[in-house]
N, C-alpha and C. Protein backbone atom coordinates (compact mmCIF):
# COMPACT_ATOMS: atom_id res chain seq x y z
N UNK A 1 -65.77 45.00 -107.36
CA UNK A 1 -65.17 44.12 -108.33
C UNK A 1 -66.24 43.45 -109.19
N UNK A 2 -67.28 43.04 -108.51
CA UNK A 2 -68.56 42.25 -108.83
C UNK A 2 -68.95 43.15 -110.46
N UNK A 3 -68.93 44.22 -109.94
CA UNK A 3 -69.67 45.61 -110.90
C UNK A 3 -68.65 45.55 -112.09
N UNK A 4 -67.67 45.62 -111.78
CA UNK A 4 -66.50 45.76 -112.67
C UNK A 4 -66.64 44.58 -113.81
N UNK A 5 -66.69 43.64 -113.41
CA UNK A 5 -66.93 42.71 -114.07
C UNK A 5 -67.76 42.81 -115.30
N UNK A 6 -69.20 42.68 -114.13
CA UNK A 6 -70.20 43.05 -114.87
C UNK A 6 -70.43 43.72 -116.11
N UNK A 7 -70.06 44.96 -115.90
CA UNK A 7 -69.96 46.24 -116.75
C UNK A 7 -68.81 45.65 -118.13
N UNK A 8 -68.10 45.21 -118.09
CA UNK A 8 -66.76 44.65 -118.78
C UNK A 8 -67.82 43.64 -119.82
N UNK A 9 -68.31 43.07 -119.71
CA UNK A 9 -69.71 41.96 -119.90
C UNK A 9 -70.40 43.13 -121.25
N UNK A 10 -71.14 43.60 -120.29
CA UNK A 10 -72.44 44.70 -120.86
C UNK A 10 -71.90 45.89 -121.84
N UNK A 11 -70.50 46.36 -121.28
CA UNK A 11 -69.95 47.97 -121.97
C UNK A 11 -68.81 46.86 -122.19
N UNK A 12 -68.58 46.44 -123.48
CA UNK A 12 -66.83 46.21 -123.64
C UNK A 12 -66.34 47.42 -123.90
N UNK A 13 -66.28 48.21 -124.35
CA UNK A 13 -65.38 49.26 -124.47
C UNK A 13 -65.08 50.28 -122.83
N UNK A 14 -65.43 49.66 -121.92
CA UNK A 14 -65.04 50.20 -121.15
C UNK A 14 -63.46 50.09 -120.53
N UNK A 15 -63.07 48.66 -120.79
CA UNK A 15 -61.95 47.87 -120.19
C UNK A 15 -60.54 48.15 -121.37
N UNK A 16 -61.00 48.44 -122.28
CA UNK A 16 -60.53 49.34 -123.26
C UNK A 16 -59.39 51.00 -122.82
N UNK A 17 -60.91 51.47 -122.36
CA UNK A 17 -61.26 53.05 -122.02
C UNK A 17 -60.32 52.72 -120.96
N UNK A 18 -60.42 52.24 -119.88
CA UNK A 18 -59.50 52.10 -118.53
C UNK A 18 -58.23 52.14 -118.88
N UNK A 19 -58.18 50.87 -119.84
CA UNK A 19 -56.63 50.78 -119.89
C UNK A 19 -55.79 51.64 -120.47
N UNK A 20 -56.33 52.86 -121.66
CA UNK A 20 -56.18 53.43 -122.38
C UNK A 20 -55.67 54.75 -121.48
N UNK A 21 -56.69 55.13 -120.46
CA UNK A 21 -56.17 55.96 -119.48
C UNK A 21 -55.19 55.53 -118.48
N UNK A 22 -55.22 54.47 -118.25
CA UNK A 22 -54.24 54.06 -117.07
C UNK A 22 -54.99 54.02 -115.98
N UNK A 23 -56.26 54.21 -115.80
CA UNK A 23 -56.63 54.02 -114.70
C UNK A 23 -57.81 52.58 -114.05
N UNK A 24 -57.93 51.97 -113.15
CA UNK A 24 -58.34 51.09 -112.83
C UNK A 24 -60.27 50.76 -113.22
N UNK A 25 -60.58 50.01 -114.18
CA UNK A 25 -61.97 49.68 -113.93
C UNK A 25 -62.90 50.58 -113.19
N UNK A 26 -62.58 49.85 -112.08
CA UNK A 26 -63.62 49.89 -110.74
C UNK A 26 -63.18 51.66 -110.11
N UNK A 27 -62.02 52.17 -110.36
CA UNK A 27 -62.11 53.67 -110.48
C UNK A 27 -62.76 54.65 -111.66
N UNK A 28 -62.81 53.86 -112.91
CA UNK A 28 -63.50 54.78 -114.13
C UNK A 28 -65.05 54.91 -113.97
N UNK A 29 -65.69 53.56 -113.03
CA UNK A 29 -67.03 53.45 -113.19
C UNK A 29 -67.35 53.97 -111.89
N UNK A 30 -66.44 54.77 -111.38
CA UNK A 30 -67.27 55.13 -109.65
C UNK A 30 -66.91 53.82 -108.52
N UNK A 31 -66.92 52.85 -108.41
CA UNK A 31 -67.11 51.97 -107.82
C UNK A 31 -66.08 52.00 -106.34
N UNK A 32 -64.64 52.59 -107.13
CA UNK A 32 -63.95 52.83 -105.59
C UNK A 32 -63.54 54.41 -105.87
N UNK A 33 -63.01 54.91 -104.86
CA UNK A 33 -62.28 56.06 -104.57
C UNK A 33 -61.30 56.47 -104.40
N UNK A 34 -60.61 57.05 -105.00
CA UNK A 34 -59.06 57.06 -104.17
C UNK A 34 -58.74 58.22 -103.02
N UNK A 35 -59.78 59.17 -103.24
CA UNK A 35 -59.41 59.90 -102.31
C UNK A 35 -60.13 59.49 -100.94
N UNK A 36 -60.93 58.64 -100.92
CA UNK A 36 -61.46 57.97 -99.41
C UNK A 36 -60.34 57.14 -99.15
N UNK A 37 -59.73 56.55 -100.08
CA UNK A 37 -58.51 55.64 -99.01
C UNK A 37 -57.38 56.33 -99.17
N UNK A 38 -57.18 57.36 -99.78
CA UNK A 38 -55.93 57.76 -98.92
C UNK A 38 -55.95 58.54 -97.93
N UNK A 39 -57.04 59.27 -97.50
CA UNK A 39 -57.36 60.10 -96.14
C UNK A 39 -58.19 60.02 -95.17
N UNK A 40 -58.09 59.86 -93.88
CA UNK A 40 -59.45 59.73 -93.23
C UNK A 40 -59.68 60.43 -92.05
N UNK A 41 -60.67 60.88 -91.70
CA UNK A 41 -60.81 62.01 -90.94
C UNK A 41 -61.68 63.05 -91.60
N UNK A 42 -61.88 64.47 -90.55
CA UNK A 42 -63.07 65.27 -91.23
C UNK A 42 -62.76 65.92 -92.23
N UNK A 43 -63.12 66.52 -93.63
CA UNK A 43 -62.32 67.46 -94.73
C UNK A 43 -61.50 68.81 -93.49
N UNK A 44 -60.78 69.33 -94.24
CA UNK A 44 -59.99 69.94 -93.95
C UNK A 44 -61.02 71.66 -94.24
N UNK A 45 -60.54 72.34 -93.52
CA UNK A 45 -61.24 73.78 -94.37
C UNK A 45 -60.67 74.09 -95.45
N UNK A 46 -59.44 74.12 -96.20
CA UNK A 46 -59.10 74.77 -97.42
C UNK A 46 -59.89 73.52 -98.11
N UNK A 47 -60.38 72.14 -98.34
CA UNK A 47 -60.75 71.59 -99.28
C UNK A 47 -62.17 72.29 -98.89
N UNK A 48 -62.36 72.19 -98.12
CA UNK A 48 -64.34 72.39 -98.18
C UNK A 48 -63.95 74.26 -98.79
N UNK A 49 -63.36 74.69 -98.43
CA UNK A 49 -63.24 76.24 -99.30
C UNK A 49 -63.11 75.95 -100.60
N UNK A 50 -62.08 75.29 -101.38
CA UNK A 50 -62.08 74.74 -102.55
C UNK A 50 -63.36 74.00 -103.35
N UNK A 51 -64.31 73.09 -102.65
CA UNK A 51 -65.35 72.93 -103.26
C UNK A 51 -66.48 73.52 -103.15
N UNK A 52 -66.26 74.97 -102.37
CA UNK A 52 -67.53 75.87 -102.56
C UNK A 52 -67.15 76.83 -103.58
N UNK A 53 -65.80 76.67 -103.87
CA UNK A 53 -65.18 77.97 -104.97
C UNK A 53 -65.43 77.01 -106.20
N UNK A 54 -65.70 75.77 -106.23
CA UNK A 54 -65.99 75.21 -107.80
C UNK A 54 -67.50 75.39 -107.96
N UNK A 55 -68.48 75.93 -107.26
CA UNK A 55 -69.90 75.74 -107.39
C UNK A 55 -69.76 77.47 -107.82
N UNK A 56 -69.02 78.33 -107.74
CA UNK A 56 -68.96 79.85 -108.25
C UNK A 56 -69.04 79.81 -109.99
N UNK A 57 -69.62 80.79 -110.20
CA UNK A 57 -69.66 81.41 -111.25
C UNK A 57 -67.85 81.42 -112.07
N UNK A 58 -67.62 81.07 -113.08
CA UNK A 58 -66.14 80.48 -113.51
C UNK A 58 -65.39 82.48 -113.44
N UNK A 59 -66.25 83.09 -113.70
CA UNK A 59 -65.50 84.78 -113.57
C UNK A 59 -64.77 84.66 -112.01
N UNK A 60 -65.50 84.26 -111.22
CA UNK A 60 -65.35 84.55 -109.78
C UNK A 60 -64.25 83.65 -109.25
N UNK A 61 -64.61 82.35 -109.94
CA UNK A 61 -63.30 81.00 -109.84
C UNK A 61 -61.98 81.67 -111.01
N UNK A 62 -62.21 82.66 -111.77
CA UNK A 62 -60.96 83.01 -112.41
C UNK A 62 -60.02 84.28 -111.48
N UNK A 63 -61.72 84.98 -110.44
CA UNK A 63 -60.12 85.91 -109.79
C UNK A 63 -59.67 85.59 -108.86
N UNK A 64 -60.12 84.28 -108.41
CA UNK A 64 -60.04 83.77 -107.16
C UNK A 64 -58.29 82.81 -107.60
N UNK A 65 -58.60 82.04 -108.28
CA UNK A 65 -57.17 81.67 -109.04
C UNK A 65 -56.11 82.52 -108.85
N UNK A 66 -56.23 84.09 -109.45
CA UNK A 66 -55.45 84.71 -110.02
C UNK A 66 -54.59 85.15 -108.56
N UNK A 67 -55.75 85.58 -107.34
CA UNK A 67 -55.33 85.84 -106.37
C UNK A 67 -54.69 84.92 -105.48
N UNK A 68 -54.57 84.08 -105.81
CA UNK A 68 -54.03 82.86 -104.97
C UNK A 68 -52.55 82.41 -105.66
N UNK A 69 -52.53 82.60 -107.13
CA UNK A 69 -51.31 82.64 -107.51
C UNK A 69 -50.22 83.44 -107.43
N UNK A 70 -50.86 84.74 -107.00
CA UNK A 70 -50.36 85.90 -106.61
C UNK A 70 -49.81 86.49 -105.58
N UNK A 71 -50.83 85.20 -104.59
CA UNK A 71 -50.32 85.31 -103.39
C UNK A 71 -48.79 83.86 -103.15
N UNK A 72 -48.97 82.79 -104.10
CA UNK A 72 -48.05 82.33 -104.18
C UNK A 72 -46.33 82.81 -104.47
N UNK A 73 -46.63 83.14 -105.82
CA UNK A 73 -45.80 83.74 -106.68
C UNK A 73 -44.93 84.86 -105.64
N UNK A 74 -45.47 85.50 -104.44
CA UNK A 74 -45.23 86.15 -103.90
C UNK A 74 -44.37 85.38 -102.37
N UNK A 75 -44.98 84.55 -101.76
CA UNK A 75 -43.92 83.96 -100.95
C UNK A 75 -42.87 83.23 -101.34
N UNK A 76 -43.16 82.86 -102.94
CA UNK A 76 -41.82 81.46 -103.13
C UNK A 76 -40.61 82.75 -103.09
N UNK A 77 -40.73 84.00 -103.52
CA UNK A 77 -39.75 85.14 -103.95
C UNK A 77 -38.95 85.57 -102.68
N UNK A 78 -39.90 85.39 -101.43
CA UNK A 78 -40.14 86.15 -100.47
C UNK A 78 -39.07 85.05 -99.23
């Protein structure tokens, strides 16, 4: 909150920027998280699979997509 402040002080256009998105201060500048408070416990394997497929080459993250929608597209039918 301290930071939030702060920053509001130093960057006016930040409190601006927040509100403009809808999202909170102290979430635009890093300061809190939302995904640490809504879960707790160790990552899951499909997220830690998911953030080794965003460090890929975007060709490799495009067939990787394609196959996963494919494999969707295929049980909702099913």
């Amino acid at each position: 909150m301290y930071l939030a402040k702060l920053l509001s002080y130093q960057c006016p256009g930040f409190p601006s920027l927040a509100k403009a998105l809808a999202t909170p201060l102290e979430e635009l500048i890093g300061a809190t998280s939302t995904a640490t408070k809504s879960k707790r416990g160790p990552t899951s394997k499909l997220q830690r699979q998911v953030e080794q497929i965003g460090l890929m080459p975007r060709s490799k993250q495009k067939f990787i997509t394609e196959m996963l929608e494919a494999m969707i597209k295929q049980q909702q039918s099913a």
